[in-house]
C-alpha atoms as a PDB file:
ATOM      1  CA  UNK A   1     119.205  79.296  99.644  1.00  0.00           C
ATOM      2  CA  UNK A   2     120.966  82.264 101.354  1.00  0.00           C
ATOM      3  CA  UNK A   3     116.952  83.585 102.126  1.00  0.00           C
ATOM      4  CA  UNK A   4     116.132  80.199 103.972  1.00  0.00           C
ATOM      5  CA  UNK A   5     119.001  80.538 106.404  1.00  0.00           C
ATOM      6  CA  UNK A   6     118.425  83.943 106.920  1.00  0.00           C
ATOM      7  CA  UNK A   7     114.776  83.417 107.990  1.00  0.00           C
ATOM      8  CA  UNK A   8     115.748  80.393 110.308  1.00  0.00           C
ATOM      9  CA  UNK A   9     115.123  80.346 113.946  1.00  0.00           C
ATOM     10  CA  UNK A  10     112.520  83.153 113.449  1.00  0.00           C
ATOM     11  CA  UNK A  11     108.918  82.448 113.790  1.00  0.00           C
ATOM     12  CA  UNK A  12     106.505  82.896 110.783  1.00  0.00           C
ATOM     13  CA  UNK A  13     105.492  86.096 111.990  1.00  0.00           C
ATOM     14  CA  UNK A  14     108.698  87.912 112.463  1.00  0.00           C
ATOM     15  CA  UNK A  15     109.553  86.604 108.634  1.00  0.00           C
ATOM     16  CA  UNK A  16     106.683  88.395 107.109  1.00  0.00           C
ATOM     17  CA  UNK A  17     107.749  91.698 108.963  1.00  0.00           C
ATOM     18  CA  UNK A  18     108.795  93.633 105.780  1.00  0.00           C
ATOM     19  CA  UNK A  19     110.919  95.895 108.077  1.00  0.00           C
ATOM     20  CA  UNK A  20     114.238  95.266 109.253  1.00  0.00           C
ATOM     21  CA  UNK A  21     116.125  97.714 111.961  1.00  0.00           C
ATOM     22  CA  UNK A  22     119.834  97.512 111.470  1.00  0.00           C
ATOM     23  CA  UNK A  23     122.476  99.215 114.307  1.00  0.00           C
ATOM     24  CA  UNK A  24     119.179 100.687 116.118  1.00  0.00           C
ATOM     25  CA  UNK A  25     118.810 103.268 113.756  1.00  0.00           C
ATOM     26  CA  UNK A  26     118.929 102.288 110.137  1.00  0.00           C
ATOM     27  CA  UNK A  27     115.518 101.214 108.892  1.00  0.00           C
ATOM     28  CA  UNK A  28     115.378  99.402 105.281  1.00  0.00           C
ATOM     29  CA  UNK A  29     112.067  98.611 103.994  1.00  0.00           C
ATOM     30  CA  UNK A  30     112.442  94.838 102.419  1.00  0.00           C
ATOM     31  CA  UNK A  31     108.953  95.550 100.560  1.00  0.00           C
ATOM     32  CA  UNK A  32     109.781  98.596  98.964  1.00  0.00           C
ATOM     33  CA  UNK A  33     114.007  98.475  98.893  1.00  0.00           C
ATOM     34  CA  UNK A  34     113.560 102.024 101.081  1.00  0.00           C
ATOM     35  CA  UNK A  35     116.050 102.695 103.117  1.00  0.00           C
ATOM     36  CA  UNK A  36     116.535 105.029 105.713  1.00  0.00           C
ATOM     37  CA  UNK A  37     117.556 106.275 109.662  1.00  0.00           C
ATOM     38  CA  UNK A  38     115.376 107.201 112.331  1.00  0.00           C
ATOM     39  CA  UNK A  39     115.951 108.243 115.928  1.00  0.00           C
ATOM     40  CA  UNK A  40     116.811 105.379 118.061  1.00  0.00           C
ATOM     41  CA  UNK A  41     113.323 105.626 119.386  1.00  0.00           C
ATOM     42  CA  UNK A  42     111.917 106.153 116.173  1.00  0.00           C
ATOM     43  CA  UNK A  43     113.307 102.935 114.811  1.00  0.00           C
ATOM     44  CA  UNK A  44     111.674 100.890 117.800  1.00  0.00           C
ATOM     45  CA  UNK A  45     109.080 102.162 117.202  1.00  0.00           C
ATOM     46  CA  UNK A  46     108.279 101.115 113.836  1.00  0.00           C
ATOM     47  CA  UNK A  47     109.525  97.896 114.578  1.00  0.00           C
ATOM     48  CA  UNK A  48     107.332  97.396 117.749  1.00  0.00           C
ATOM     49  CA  UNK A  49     104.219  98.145 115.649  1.00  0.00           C
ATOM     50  CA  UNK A  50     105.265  95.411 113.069  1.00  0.00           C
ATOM     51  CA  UNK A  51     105.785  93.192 116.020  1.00  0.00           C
ATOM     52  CA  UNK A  52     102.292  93.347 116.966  1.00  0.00           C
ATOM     53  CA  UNK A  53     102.667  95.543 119.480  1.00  0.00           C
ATOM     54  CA  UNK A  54      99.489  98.162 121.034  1.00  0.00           C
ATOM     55  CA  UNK A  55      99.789 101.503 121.029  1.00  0.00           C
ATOM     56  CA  UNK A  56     100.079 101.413 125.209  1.00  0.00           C
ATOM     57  CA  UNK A  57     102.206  98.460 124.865  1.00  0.00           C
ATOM     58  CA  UNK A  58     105.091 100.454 122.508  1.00  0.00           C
ATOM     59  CA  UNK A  59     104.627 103.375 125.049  1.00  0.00           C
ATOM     60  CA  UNK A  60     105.381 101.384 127.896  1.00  0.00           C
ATOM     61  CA  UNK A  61     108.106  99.706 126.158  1.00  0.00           C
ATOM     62  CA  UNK A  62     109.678 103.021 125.397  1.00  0.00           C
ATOM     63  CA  UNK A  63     109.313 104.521 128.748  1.00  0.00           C
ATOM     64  CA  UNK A  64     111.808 101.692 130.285  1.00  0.00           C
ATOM     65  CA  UNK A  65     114.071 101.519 127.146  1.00  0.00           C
ATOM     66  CA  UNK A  66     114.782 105.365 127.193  1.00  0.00           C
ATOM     67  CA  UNK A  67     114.056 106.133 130.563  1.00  0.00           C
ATOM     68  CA  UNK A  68     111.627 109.001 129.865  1.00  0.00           C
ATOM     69  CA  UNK A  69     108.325 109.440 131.209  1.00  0.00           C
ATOM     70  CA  UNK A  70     104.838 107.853 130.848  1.00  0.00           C
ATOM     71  CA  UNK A  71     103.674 111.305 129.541  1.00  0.00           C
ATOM     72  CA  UNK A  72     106.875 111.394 127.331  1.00  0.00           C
ATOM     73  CA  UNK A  73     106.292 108.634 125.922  1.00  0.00           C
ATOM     74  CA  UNK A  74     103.031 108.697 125.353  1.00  0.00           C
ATOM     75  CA  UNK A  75     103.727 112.209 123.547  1.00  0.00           C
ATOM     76  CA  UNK A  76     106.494 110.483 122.052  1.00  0.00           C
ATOM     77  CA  UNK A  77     104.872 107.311 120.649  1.00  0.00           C
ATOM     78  CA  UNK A  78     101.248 108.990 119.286  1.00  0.00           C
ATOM     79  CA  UNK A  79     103.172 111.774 117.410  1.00  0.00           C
ATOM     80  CA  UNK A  80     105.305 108.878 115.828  1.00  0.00           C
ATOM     81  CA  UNK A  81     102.978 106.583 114.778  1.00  0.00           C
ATOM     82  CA  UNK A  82     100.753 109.222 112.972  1.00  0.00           C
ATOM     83  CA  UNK A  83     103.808 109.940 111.338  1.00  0.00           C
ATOM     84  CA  UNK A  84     104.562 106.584 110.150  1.00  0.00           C
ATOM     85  CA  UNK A  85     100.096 106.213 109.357  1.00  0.00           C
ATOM     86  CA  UNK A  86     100.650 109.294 107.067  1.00  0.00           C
ATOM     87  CA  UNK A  87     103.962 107.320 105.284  1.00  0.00           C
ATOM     88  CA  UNK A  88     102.304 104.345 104.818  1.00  0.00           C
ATOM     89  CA  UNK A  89     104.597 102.836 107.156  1.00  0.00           C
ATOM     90  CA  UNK A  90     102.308 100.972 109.513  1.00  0.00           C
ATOM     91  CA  UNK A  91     100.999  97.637 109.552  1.00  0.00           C
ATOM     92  CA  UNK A  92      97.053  96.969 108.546  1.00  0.00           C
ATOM     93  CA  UNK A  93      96.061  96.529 111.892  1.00  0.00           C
ATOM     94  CA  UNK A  94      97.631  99.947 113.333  1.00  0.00           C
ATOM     95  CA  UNK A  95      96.511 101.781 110.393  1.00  0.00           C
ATOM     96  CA  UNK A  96      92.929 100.704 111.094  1.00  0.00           C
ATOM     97  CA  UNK A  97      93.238 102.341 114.524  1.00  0.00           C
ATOM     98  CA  UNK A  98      92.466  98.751 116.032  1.00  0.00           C
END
């Protein structure tokens, strides 16, 4: 019971995400009971690819949540997400490159 009112009010999609961002920083891993911190932007990150986000669409999201850069981000954002690729962290669709 406590799972169904946890998952209500959220949208099929954002149920299914296995990864949950707690305080902005703490990451825990609902498929694999992993749990661990990230930067700030780190954490965002992750979550922004299991949101469906693009690759452009997380930098551009960055860039006005930290107030860094385009190029910073960009920088940012690529070196991250290969990262996460190489952890098996990533959603199909962003580990296909798609």
């Amino acid at each position: 019971m406590k799972s169904s009112a946890r998952s209500a009010g959220k949208t099929p999609a954002e149920r299914d995400i296995p990864i949950q961002v707690f305080r902005e920083r703490f990451v825990f891993n609902r498929r694999t009971g992993a749990f661990f911190t990230s930067s700030r932007e780190g954490a965002f990150i992750l979550e922004a690819a299991w949101r469906g986000l693009s690759r452009e669409e997380i930098e551009k999201e960055v860039a006005l949540k930290f107030g860094v850069s385009a190029a910073v981000a960009m920088s940012d954002t690529e070196r991250f997400l290969l990262r996460l690729k190489e952890m098996h962290l990533l959603p199909e669709q962003m580990r296909a490159g798609k």
